[in-house]
C-alpha atoms as a PDB file:
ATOM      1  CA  UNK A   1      15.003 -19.888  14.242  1.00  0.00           C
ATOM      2  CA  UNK A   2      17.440 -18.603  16.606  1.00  0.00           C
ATOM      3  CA  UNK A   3      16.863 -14.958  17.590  1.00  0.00           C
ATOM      4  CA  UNK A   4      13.420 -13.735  15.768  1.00  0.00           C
ATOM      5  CA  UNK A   5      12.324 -12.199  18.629  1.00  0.00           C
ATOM      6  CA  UNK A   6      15.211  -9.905  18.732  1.00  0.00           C
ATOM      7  CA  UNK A   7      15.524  -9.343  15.484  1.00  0.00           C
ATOM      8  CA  UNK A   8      11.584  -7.976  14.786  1.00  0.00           C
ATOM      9  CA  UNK A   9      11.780  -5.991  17.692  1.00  0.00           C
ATOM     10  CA  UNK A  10      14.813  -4.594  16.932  1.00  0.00           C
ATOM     11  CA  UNK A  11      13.335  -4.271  12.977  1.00  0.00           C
ATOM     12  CA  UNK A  12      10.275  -2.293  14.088  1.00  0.00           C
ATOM     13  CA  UNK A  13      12.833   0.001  16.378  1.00  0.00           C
ATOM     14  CA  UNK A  14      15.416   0.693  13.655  1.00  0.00           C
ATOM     15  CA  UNK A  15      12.930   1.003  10.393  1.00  0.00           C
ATOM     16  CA  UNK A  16      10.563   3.183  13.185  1.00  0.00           C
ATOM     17  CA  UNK A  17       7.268   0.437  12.748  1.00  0.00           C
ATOM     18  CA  UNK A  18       7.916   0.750   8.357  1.00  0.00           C
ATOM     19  CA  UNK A  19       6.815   4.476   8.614  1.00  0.00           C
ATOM     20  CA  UNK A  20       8.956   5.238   5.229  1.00  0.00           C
ATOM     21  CA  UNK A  21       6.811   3.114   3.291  1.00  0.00           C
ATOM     22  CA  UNK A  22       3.473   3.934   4.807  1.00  0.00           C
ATOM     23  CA  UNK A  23       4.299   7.648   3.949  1.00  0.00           C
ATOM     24  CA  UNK A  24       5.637   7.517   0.800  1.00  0.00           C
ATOM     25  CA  UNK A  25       2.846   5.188  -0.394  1.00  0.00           C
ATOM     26  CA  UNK A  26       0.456   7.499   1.261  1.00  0.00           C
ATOM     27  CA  UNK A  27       1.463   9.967  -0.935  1.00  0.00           C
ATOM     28  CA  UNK A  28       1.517   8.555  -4.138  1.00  0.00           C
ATOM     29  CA  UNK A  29      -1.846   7.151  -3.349  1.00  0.00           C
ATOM     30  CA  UNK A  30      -3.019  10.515  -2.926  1.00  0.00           C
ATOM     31  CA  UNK A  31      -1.636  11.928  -6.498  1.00  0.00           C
ATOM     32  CA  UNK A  32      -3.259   8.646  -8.356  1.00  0.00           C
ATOM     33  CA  UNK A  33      -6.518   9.894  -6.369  1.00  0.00           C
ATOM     34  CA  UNK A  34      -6.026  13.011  -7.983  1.00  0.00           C
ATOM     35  CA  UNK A  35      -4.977  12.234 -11.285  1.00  0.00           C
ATOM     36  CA  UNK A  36      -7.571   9.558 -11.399  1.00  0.00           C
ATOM     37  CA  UNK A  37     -10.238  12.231 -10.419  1.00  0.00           C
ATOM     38  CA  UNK A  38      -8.854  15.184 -12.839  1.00  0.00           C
ATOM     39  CA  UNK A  39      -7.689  13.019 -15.716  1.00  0.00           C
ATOM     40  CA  UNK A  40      -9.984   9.631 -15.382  1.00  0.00           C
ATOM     41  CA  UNK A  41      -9.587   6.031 -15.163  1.00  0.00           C
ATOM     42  CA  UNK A  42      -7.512   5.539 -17.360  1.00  0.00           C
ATOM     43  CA  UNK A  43      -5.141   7.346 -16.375  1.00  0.00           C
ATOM     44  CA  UNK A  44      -5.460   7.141 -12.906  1.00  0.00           C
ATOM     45  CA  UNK A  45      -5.170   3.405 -13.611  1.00  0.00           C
ATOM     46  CA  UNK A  46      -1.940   3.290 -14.892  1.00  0.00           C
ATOM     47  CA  UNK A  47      -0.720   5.817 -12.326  1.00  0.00           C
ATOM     48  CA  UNK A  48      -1.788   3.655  -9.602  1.00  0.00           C
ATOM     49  CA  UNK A  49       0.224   0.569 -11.401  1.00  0.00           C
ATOM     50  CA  UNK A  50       3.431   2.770 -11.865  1.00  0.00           C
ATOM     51  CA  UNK A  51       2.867   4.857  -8.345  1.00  0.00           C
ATOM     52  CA  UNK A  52       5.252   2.384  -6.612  1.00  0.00           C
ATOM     53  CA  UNK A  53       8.213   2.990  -8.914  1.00  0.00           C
ATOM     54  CA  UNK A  54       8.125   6.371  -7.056  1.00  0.00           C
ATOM     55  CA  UNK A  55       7.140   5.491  -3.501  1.00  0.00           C
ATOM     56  CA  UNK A  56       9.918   2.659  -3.607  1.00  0.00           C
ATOM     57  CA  UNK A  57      12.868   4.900  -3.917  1.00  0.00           C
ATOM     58  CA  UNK A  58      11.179   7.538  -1.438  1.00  0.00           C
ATOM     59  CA  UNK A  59      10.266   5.214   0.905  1.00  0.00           C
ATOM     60  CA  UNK A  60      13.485   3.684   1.443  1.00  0.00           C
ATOM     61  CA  UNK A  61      15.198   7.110   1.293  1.00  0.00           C
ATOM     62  CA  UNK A  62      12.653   7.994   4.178  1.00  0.00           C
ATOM     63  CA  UNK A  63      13.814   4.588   6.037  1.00  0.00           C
ATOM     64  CA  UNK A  64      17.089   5.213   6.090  1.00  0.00           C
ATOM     65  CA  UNK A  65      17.251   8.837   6.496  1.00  0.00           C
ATOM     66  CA  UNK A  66      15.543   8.169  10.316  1.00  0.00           C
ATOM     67  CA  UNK A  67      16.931   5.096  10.733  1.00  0.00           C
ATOM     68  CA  UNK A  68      17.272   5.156  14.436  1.00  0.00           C
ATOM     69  CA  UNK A  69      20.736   2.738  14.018  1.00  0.00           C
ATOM     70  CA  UNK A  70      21.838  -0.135  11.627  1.00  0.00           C
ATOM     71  CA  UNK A  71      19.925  -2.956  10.328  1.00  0.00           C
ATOM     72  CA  UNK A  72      19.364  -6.125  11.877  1.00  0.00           C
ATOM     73  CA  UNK A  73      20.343  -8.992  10.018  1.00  0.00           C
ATOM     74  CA  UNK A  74      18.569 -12.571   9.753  1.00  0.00           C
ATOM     75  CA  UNK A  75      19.416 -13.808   6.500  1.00  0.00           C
ATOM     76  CA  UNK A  76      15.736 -15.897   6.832  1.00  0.00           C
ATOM     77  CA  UNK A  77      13.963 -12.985   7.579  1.00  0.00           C
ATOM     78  CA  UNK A  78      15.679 -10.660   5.064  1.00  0.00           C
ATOM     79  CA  UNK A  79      14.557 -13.095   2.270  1.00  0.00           C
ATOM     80  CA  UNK A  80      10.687 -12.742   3.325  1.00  0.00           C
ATOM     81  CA  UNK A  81      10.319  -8.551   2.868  1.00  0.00           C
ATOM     82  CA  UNK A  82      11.772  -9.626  -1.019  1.00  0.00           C
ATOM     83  CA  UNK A  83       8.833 -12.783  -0.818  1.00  0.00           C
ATOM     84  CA  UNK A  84       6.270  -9.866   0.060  1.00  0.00           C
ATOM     85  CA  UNK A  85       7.101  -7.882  -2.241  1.00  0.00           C
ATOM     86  CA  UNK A  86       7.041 -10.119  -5.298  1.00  0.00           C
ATOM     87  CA  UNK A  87       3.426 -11.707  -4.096  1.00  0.00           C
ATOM     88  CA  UNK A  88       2.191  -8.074  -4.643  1.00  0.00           C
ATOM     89  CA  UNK A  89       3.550  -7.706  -7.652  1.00  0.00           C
ATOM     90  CA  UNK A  90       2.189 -11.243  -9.018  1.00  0.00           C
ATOM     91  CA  UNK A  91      -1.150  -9.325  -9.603  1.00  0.00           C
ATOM     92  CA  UNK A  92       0.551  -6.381 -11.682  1.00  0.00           C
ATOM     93  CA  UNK A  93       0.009  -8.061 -15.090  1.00  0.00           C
ATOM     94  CA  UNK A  94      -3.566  -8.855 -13.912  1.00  0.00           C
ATOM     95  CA  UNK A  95      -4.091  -5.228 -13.046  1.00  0.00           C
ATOM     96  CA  UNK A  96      -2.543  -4.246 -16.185  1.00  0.00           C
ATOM     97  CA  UNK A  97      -4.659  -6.214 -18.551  1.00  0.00           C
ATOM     98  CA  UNK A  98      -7.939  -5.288 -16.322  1.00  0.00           C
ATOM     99  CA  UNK A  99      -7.027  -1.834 -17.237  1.00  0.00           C
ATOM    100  CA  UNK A 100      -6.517  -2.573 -21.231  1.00  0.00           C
ATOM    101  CA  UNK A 101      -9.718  -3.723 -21.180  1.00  0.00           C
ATOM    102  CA  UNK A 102     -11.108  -0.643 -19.615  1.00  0.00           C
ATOM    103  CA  UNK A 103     -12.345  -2.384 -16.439  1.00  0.00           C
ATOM    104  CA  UNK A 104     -11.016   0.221 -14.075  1.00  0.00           C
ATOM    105  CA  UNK A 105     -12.695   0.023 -10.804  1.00  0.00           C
ATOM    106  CA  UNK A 106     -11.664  -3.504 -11.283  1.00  0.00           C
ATOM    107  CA  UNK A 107      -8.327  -3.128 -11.800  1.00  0.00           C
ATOM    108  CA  UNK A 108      -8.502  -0.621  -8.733  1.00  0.00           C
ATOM    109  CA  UNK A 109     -10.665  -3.755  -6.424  1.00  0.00           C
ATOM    110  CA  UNK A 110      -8.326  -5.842  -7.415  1.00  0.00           C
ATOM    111  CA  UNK A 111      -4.990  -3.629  -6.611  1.00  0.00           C
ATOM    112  CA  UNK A 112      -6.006  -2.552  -3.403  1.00  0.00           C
ATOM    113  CA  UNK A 113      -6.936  -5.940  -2.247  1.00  0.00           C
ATOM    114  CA  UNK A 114      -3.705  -7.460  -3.261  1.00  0.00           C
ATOM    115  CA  UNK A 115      -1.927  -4.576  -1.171  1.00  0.00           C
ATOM    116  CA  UNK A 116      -4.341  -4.874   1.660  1.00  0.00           C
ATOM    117  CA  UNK A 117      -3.305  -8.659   1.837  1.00  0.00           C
ATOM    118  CA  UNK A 118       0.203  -7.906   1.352  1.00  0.00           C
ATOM    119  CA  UNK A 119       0.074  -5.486   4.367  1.00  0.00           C
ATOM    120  CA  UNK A 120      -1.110  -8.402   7.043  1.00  0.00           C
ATOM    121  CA  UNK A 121       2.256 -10.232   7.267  1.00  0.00           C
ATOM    122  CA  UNK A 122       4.090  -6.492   8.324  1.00  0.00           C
ATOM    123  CA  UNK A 123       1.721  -6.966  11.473  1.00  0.00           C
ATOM    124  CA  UNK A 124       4.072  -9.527  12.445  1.00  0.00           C
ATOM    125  CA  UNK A 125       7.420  -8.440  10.986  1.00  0.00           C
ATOM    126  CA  UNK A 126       6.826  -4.914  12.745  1.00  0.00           C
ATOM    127  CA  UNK A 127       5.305  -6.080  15.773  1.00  0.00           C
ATOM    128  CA  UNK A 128       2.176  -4.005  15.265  1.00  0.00           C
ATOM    129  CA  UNK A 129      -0.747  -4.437  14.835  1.00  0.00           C
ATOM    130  CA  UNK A 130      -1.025  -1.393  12.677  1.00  0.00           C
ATOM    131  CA  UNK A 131      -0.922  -3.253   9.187  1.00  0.00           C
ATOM    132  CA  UNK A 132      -3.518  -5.459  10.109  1.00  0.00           C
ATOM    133  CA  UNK A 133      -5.918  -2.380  11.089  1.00  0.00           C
ATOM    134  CA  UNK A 134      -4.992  -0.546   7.715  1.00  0.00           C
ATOM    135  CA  UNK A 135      -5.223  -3.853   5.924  1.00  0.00           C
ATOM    136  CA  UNK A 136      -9.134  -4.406   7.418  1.00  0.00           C
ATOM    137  CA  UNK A 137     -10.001  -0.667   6.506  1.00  0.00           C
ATOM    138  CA  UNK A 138      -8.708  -0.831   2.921  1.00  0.00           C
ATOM    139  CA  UNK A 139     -10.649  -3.659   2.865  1.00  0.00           C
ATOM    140  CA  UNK A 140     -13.781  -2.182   3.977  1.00  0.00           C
ATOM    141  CA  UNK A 141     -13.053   0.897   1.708  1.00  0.00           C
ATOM    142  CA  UNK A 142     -13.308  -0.713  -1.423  1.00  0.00           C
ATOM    143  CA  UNK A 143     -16.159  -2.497   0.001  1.00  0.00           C
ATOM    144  CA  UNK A 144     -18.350   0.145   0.533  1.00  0.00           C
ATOM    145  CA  UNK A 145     -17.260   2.245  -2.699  1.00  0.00           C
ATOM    146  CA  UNK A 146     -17.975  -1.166  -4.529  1.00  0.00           C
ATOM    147  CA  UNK A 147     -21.484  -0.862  -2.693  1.00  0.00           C
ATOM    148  CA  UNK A 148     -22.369   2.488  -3.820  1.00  0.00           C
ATOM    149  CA  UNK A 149     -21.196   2.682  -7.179  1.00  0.00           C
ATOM    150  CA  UNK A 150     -24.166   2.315  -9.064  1.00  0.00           C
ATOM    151  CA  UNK A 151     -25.655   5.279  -7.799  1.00  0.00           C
ATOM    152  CA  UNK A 152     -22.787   7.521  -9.683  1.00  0.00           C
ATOM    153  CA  UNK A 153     -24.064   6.616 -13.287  1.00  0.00           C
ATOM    154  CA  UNK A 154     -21.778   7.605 -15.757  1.00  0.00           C
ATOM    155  CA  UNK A 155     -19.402   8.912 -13.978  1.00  0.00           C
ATOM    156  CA  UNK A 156     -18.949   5.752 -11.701  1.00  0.00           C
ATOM    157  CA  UNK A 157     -15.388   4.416 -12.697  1.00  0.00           C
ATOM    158  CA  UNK A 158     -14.047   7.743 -12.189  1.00  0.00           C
ATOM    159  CA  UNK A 159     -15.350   8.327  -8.869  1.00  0.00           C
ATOM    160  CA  UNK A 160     -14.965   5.089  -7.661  1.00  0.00           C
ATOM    161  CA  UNK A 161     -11.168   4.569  -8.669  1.00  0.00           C
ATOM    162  CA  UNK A 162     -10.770   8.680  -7.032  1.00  0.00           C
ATOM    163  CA  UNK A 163     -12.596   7.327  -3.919  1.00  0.00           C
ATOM    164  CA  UNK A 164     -10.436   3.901  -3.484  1.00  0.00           C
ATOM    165  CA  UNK A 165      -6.912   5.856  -4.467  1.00  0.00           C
ATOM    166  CA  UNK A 166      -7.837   8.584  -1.882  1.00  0.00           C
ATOM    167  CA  UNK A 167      -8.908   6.059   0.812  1.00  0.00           C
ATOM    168  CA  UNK A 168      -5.953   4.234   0.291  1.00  0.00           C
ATOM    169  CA  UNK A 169      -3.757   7.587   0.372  1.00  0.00           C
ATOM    170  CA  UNK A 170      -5.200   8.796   3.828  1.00  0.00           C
ATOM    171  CA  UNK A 171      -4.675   5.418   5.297  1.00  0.00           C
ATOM    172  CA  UNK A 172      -1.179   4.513   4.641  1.00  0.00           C
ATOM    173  CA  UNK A 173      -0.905   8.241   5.122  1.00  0.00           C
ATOM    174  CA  UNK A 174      -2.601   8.051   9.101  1.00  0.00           C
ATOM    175  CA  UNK A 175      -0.205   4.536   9.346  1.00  0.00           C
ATOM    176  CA  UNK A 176       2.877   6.015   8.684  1.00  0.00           C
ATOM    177  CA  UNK A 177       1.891   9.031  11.841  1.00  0.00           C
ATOM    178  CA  UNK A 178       0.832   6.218  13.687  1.00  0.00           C
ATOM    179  CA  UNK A 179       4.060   4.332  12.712  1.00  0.00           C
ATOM    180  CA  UNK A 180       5.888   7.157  13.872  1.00  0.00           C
ATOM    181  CA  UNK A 181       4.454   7.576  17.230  1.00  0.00           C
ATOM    182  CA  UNK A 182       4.835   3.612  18.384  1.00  0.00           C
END
């Protein structure tokens, strides 16, 4: 492909390393965390399903408000962000029915993993290693909240889902500053 070098480096300096949607998804993560923690799983569930309906429209409003110039194009590379996007949302319906049948901290494994995976190809697109690094600690999040939560009892799915959402919030959240300051 003629020009990919050029065009993700000029990607990561236009769209400012994908700060936009590390902050906007930061955010939303952090109101799931909340409503998931004052409301329960079940709601926090499907808040964490429907977050991105939100953090779509922000993020892109964020994008191109500090858009530092216009787009690139690469017709090739165009089509993969829309490929990325729709592998993430291949595990909605999953997610969904996990949550129907009140398995919430599975639904919420399952969710963050998906996004963690999603977030490892962005290493490359934005010439950072930055989505790998929040990729690996989302990863090890939900590991160690996995790990402890038998020792919550009862009140395990709520804590567990509050815990994932809000280390998932902070993350993205420290990305998109990081993002920033490439």
């Amino acid at each position: 492909m003629d020009g990919v070098e050029q065009y993700l480096e000029q990607l990561a300096q236009v769209n400012r390393h994908g700060f936009g949607f590390l902050l906007a998804y930061g955010t939303t993560w952090l109101v799931v965390a909340l409503l998931w923690r004052g409301f329960g799983p079940r709601v926090g569930g499907f808040a964490m399903v429907f977050q991105g309906s939100v953090a779509l429209p922000a993020a892109l409003a964020l994008t191109a408000l500090a858009a530092t110039g216009p787009a690139p194009e690469h017709p090739a590379l165009e089509s993969l962000s829309s490929y990325l996007l729709l592998g993430q949302m291949a595990a909605i319906p999953l997610v969904v029915v996990l949550l129907v049948r009140t398995r919430y901290l599975t639904a919420a494994v399952v969710f963050t993993i998906v996004l963690a995976a999603h977030f490892v190809p962005y290493a490359w697109l934005y010439s950072t290693p930055l989505y790998a690094v929040v990729a690996g600690l989302m990863a090890l999040a939900v590991a160690a909240v996995v790990l402890v939560q038998d020792r919550w009892d009862d009140d395990a799915p709520r804590l567990a889902g509050f815990w994932i959402a809000l280390a998932n919030g902070l993350l993205l959240l420290l990305g998109g500053v990081v993002a920033l300051t490439l």
